[in-house]
Protein backbone atom coordinates (compact mmCIF):
# COMPACT_ATOMS: atom_id res chain seq x y z
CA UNK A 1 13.33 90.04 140.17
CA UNK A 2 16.24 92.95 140.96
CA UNK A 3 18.34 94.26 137.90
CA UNK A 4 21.38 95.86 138.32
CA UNK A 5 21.77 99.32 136.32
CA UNK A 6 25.70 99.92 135.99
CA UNK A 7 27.15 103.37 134.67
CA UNK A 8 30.05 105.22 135.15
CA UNK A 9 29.76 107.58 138.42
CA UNK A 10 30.98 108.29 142.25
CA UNK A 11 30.62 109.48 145.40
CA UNK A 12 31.81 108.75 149.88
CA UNK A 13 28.41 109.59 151.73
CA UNK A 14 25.19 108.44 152.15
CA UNK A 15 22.46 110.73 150.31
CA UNK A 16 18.46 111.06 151.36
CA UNK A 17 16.05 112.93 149.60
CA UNK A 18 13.44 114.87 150.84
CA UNK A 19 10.46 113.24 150.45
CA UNK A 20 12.50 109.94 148.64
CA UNK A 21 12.88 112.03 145.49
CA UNK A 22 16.70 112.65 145.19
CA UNK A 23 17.94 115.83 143.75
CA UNK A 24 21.39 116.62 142.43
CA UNK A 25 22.24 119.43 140.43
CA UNK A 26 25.49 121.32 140.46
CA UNK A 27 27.88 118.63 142.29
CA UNK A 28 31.12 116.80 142.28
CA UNK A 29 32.03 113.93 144.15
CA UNK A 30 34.80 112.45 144.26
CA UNK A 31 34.26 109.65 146.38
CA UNK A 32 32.40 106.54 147.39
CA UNK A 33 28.56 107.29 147.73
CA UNK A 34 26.04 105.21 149.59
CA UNK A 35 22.24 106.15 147.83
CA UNK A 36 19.87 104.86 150.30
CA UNK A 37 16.38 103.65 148.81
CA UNK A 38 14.89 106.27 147.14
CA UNK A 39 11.59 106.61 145.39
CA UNK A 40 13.44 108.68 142.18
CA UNK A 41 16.67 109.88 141.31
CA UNK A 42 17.37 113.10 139.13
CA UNK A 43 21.20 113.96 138.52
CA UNK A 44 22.07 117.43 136.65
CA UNK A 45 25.04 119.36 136.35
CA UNK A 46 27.14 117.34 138.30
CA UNK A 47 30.02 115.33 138.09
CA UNK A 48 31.28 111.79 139.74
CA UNK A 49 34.95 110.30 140.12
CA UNK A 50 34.39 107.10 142.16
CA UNK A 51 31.87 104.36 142.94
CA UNK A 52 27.96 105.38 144.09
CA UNK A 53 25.51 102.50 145.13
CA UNK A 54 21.69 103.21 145.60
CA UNK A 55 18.19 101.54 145.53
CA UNK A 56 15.48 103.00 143.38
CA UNK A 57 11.94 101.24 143.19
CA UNK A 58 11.86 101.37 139.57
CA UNK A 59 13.89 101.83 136.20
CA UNK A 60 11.48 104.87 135.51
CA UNK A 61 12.72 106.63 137.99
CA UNK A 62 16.32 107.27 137.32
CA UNK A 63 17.05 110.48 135.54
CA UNK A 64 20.31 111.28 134.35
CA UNK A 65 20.62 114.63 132.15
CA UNK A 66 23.61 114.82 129.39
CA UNK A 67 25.30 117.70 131.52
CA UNK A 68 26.27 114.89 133.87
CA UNK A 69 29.86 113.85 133.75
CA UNK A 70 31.04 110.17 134.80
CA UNK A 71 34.71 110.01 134.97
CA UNK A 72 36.57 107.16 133.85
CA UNK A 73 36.94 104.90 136.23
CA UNK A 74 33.87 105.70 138.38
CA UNK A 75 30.93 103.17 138.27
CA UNK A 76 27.23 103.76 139.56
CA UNK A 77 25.10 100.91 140.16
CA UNK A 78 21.53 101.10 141.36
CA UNK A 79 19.12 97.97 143.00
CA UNK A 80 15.89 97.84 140.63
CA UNK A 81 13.11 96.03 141.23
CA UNK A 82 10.13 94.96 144.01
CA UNK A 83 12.56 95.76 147.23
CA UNK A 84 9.99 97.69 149.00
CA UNK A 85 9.51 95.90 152.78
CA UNK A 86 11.93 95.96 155.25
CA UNK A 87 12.46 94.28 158.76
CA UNK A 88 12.54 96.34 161.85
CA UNK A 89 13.67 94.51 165.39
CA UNK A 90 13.03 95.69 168.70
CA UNK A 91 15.44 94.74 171.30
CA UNK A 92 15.53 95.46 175.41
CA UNK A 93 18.87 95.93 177.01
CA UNK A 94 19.53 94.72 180.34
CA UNK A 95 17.26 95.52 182.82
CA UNK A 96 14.03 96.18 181.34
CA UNK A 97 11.62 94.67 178.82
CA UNK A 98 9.05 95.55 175.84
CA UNK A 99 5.72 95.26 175.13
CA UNK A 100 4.28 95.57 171.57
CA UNK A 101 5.81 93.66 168.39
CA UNK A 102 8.95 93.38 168.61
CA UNK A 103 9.55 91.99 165.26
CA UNK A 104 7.60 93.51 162.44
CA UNK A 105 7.81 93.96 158.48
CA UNK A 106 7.33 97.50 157.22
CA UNK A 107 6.05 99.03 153.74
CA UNK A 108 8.71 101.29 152.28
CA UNK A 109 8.59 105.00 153.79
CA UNK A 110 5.49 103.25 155.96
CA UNK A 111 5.31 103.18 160.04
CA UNK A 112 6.35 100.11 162.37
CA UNK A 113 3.81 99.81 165.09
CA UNK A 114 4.48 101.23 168.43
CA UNK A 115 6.75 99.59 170.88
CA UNK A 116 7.38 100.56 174.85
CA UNK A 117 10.42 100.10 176.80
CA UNK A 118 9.88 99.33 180.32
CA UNK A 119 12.38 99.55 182.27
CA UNK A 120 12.95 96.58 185.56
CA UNK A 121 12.10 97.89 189.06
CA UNK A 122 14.27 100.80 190.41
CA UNK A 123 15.69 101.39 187.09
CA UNK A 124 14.79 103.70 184.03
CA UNK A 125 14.80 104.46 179.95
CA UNK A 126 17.43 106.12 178.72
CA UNK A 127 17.26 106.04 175.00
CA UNK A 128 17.29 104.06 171.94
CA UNK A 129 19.92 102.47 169.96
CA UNK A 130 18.86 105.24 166.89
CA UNK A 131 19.69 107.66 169.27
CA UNK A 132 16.08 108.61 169.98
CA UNK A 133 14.04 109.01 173.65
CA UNK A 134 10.95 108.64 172.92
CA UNK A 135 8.81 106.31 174.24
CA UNK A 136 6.51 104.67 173.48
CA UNK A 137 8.75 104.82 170.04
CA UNK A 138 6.95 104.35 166.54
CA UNK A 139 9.14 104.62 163.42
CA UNK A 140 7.94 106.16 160.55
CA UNK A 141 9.58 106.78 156.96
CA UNK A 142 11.15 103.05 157.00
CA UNK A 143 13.65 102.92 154.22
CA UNK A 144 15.86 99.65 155.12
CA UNK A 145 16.29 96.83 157.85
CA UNK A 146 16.57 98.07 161.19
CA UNK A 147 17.63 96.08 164.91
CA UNK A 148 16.44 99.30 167.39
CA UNK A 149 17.77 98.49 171.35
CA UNK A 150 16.31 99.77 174.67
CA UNK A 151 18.86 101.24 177.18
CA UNK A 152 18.05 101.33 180.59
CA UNK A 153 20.10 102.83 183.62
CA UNK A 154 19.79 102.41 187.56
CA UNK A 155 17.82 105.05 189.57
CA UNK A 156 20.17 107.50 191.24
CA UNK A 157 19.56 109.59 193.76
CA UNK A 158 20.87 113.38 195.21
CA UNK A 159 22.20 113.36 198.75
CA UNK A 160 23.62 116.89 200.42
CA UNK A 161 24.93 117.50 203.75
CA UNK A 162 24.36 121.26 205.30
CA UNK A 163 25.41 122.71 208.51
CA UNK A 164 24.24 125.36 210.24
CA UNK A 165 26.48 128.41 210.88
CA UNK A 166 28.19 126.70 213.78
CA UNK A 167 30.24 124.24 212.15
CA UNK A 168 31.45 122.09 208.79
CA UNK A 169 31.40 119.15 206.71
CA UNK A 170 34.48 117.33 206.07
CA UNK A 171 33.76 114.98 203.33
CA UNK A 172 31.55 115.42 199.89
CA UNK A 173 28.67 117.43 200.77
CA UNK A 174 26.52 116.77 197.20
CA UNK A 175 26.60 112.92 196.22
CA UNK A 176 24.54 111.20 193.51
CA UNK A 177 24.30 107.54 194.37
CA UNK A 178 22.97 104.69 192.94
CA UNK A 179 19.44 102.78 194.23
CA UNK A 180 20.70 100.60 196.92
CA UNK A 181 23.98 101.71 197.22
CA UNK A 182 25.89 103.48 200.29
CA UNK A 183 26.98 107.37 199.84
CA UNK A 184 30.64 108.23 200.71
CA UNK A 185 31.42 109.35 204.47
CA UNK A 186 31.25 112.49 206.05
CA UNK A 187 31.81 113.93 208.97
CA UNK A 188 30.55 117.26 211.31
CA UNK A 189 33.07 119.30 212.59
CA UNK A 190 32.05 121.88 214.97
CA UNK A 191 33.40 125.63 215.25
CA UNK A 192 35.32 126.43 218.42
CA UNK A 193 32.67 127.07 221.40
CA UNK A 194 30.69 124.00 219.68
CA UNK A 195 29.97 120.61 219.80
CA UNK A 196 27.62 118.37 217.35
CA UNK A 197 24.42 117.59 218.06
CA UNK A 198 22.69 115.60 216.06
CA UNK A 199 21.80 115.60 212.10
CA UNK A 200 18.05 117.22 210.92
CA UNK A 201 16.97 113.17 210.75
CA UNK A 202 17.72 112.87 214.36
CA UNK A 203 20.79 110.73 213.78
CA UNK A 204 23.53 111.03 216.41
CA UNK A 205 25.95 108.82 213.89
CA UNK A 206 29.12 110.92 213.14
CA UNK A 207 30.98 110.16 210.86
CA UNK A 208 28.46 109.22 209.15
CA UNK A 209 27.58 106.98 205.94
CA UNK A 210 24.13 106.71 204.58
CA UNK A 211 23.10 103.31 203.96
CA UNK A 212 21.05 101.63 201.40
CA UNK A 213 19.90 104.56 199.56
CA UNK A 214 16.50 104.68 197.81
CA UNK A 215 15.76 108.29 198.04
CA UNK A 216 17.16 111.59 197.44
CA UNK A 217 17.83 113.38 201.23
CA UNK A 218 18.96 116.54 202.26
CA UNK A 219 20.61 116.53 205.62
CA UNK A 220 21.90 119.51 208.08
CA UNK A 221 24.35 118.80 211.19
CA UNK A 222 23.09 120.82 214.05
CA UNK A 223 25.75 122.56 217.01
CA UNK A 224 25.06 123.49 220.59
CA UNK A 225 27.28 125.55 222.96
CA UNK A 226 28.40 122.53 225.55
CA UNK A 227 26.98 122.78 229.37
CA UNK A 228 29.00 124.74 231.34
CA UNK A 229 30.96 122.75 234.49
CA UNK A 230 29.51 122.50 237.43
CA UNK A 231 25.37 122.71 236.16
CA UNK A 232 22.85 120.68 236.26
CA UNK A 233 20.30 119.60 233.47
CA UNK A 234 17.06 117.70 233.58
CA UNK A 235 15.20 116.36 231.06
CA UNK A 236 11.89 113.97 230.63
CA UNK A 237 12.44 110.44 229.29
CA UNK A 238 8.70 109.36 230.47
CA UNK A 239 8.25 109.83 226.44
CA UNK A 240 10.95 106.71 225.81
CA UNK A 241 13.33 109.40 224.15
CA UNK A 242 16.29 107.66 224.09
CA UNK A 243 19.51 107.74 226.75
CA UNK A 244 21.85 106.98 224.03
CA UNK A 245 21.50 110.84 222.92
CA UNK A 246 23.04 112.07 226.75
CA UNK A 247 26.95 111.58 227.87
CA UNK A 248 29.05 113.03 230.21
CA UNK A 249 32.35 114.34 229.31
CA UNK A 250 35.86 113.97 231.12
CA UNK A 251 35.96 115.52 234.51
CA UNK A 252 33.91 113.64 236.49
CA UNK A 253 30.60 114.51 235.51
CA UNK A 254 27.24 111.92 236.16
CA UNK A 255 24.30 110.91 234.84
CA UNK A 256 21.30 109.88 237.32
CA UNK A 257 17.67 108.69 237.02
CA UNK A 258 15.48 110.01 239.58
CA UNK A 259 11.54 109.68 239.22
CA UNK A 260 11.50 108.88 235.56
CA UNK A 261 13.95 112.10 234.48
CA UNK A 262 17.39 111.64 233.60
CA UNK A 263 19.82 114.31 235.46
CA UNK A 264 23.18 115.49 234.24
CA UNK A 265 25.73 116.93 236.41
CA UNK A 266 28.61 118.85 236.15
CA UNK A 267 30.68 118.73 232.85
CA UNK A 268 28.11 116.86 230.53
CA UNK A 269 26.46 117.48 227.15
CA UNK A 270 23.66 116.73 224.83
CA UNK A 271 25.07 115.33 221.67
């Protein structure tokens, strides 16, 4: 069964000794103190104005030497008895899941079993509730009740955009984007004497926004010089390259298929 030792004493913290074997020698407090379960206690030379809880695991181990000074007014009470298991829960946040036991009772100062977050599809661990990231986590030097919680977070991913010396980017050239999500929209702008030609994917798209995301991509827009009026170009499309890539640009240029090659005249360009 607990007793309840009550003295005059103080403190506004919460103290820990090394090993579970407090030492204090030499101090004054003069405010509320929080003395989590510890195996002993020994207080020297020091002096307490308020209130100072605490949990020691038997009356033996309290040691109080006359150079101590408890103020009037100030009160110490410590927890005495068989307190010496405590309860540890596990807990996943949204989007993941544990394995292992996720509710366990643990010796004082002994080690809960290992538990691993694992996180949903496309997402990740972050940390722990306690603030730690390991994982698998397994807790050692238990000293009182415990609820732990897994954190997850979404996947994210790096896009850039690059050009080549001919022209710009209007728009955000570095984006970090969520799994599934669209970036923001940019747009090539070529230098004077230019014209786009097609991103380092082969996409044509400009503006353009990235769809869908579930990868990190780095991107360059590519410039040509346009076709000067008034030449002709010919290309093979026997391969099924696509016509979509070919226009022809104001002026009254054309764009013929003779024996399986498509022919550009006058003012026309490859975008």
């Amino acid at each position: 069964m607990k007793t309840f030792l009550n003295l005059l004493f103080a403190w506004g913290f919460i103290l820990i000794g090394q090993s579970y074997a407090l030492e204090i020698s030499g101090q004054t407090y003069s405010n509320d103190v929080n003395i989590q379960t510890v195996e002993s206690i020994n207080i020297s030379n020091s002096t307490f104005e308020s209130t100072a809880v605490g949990q020691v695991i038997s009356t033996s181990k309290i040691n109080l030497t006359p150079e101590t000074i408890l103020k009037s007014g100030a009160n110490l009470s410590f927890t005495i008895g068989n307190v010496t298991q405590f309860t540890i829960n596990f807990v996943a946040g949204s989007h993941g899941s544990l394995t292992g036991e996720t509710s366990q009772t643990v010796e004082f100062n002994g080690t809960a079993t290992t538990v691993i977050a694992v996180p949903a599809p496309n997402y990740h661990f972050v940390s722990w509730s306690n603030g730690s990231t390991n994982n698998p986590l397994a807790l050692t030097n238990v000293t009182e009740d415990q609820t732990i919680t897994a954190n997850f977070a979404i996947d994210q991913y790096s896009l850039t955009f690059n050009t080549d010396e001919n022209g710009t980017i209007s728009g955000s050239t570095s984006q970090t984007v969520d799994h599934g999500s669209s970036s923001t929209e940019v747009t090539a702008v070529a230098n004077s004497g230019f014209i786009f030609k097609q991103w380092s994917d082969g996409s044509t798209q400009n503006p353009r926004i990235i769809q869908s995301v579930t990868s990190n991509l780095n991107l360059t827009a590519e410039f040509i010089v346009p076709p000067s009026s008034g030449n002709s170009y010919s290309e093979d499309f026997s391969s099924a390259d696509s016509l979509n890539s070919w226009s022809v640009q104001s002026g009254g240029g054309s764009v013929e298929i003779v024996d399986g090659a498509v022919v550009i005249i006058d003012n026309s360009k490859k975008a």
